[in-house]
C-alpha atoms as a PDB file:
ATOM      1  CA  UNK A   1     -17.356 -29.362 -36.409  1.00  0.00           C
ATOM      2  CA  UNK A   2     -20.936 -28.181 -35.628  1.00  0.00           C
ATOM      3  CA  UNK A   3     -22.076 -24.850 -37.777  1.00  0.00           C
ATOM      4  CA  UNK A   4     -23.682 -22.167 -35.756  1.00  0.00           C
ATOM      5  CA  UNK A   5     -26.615 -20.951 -37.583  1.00  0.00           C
ATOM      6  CA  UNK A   6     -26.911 -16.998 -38.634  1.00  0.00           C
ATOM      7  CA  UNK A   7     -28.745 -15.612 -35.633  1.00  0.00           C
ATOM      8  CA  UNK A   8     -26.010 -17.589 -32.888  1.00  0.00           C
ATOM      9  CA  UNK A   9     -23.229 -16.187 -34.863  1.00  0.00           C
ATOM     10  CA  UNK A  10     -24.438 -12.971 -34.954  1.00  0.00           C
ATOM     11  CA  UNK A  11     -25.148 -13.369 -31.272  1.00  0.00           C
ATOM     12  CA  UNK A  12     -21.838 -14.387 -30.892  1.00  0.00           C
ATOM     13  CA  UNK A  13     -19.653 -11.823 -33.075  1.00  0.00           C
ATOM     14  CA  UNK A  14     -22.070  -9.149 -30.802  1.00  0.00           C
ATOM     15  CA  UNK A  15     -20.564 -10.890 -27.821  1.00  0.00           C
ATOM     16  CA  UNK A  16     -17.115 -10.218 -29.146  1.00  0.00           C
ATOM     17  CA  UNK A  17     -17.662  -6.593 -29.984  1.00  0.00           C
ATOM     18  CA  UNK A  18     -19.023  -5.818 -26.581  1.00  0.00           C
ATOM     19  CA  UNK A  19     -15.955  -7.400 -24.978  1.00  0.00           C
ATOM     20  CA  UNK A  20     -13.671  -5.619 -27.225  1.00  0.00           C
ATOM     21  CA  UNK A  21     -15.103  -2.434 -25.852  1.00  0.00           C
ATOM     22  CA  UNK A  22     -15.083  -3.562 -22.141  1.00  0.00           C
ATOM     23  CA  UNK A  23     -11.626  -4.141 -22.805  1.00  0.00           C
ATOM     24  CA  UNK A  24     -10.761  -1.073 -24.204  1.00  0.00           C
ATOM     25  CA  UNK A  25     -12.255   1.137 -21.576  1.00  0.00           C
ATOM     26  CA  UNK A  26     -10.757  -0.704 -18.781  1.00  0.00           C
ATOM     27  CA  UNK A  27      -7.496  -0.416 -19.852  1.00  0.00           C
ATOM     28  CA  UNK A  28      -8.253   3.464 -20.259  1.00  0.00           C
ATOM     29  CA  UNK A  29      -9.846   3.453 -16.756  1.00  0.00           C
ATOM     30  CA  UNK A  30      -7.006   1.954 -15.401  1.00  0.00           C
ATOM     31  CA  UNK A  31      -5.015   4.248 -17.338  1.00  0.00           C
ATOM     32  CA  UNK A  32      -6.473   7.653 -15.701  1.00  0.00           C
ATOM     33  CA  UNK A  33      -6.904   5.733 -12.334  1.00  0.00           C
ATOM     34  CA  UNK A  34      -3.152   5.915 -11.933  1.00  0.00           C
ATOM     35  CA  UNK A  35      -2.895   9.332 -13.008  1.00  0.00           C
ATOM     36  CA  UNK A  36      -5.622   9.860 -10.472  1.00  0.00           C
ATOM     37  CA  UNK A  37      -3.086   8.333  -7.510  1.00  0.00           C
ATOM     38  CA  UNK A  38      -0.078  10.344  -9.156  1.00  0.00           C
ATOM     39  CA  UNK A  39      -2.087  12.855  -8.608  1.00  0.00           C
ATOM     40  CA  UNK A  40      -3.397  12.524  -5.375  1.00  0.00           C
ATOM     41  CA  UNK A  41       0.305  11.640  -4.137  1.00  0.00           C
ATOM     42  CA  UNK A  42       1.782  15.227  -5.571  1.00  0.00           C
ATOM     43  CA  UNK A  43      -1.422  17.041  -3.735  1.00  0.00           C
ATOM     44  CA  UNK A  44      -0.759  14.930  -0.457  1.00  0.00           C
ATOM     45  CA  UNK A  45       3.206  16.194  -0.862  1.00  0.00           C
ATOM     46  CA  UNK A  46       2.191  19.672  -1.482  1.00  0.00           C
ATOM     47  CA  UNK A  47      -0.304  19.577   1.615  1.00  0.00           C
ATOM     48  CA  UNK A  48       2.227  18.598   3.668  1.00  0.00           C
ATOM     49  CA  UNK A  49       4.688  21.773   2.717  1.00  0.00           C
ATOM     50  CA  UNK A  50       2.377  24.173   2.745  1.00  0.00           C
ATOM     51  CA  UNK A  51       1.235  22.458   6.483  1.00  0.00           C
ATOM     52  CA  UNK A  52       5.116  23.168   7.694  1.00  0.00           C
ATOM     53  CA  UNK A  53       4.955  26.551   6.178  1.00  0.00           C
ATOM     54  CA  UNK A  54       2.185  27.410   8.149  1.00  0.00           C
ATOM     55  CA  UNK A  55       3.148  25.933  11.087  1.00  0.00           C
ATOM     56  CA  UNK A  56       6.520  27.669  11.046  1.00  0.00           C
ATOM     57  CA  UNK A  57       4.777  31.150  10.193  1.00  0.00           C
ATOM     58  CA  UNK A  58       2.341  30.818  12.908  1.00  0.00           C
ATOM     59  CA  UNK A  59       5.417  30.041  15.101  1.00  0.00           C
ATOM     60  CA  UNK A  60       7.431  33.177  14.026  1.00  0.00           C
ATOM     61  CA  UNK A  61       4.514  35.488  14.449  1.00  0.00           C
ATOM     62  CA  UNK A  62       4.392  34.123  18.013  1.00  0.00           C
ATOM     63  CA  UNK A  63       7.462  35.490  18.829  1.00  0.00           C
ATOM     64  CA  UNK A  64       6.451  38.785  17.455  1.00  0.00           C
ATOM     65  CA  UNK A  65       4.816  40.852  20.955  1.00  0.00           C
ATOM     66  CA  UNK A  66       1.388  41.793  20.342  1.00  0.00           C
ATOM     67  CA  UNK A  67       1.978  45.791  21.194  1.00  0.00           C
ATOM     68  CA  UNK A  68       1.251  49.102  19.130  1.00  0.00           C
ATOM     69  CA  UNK A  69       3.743  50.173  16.816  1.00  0.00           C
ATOM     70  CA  UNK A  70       6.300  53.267  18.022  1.00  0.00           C
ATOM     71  CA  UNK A  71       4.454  56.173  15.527  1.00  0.00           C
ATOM     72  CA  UNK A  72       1.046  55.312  17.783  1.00  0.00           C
END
């Protein structure tokens, strides 16, 4: 078994911290990326309501005749 002198295994145990982090905040990245799409997935839903409710309002007030009131 070979011995790593001080400065490789200091090199080394660096090496090890740094992944330890990388790891760390991936897993949180991909953590809020998928609240992210959850996310993006109720907006799209909502968008698409409030697109029917429109449509069907703009609809109705087609229907409505475009004439003054009686009081005028």
């Amino acid at each position: 078994m070979a011995v790593m002198d001080s400065d490789s295994e200091n090199r080394f145990i660096a090496v090890e911290t740094k992944l330890a982090y990388l790891e760390d905040f991936v897993e949180k990245l991909q953590e809020v990326a998928v609240e992210q799409g959850k996310e993006i997935e109720r907006l799209r839903d909502e968008n698409k309501l409030l697109s029917s409710r429109f449509r069907e309002l703009q609809d109705s007030l087609e229907d409505i005749p475009n004439r003054k009131p009686p009081h005028y």
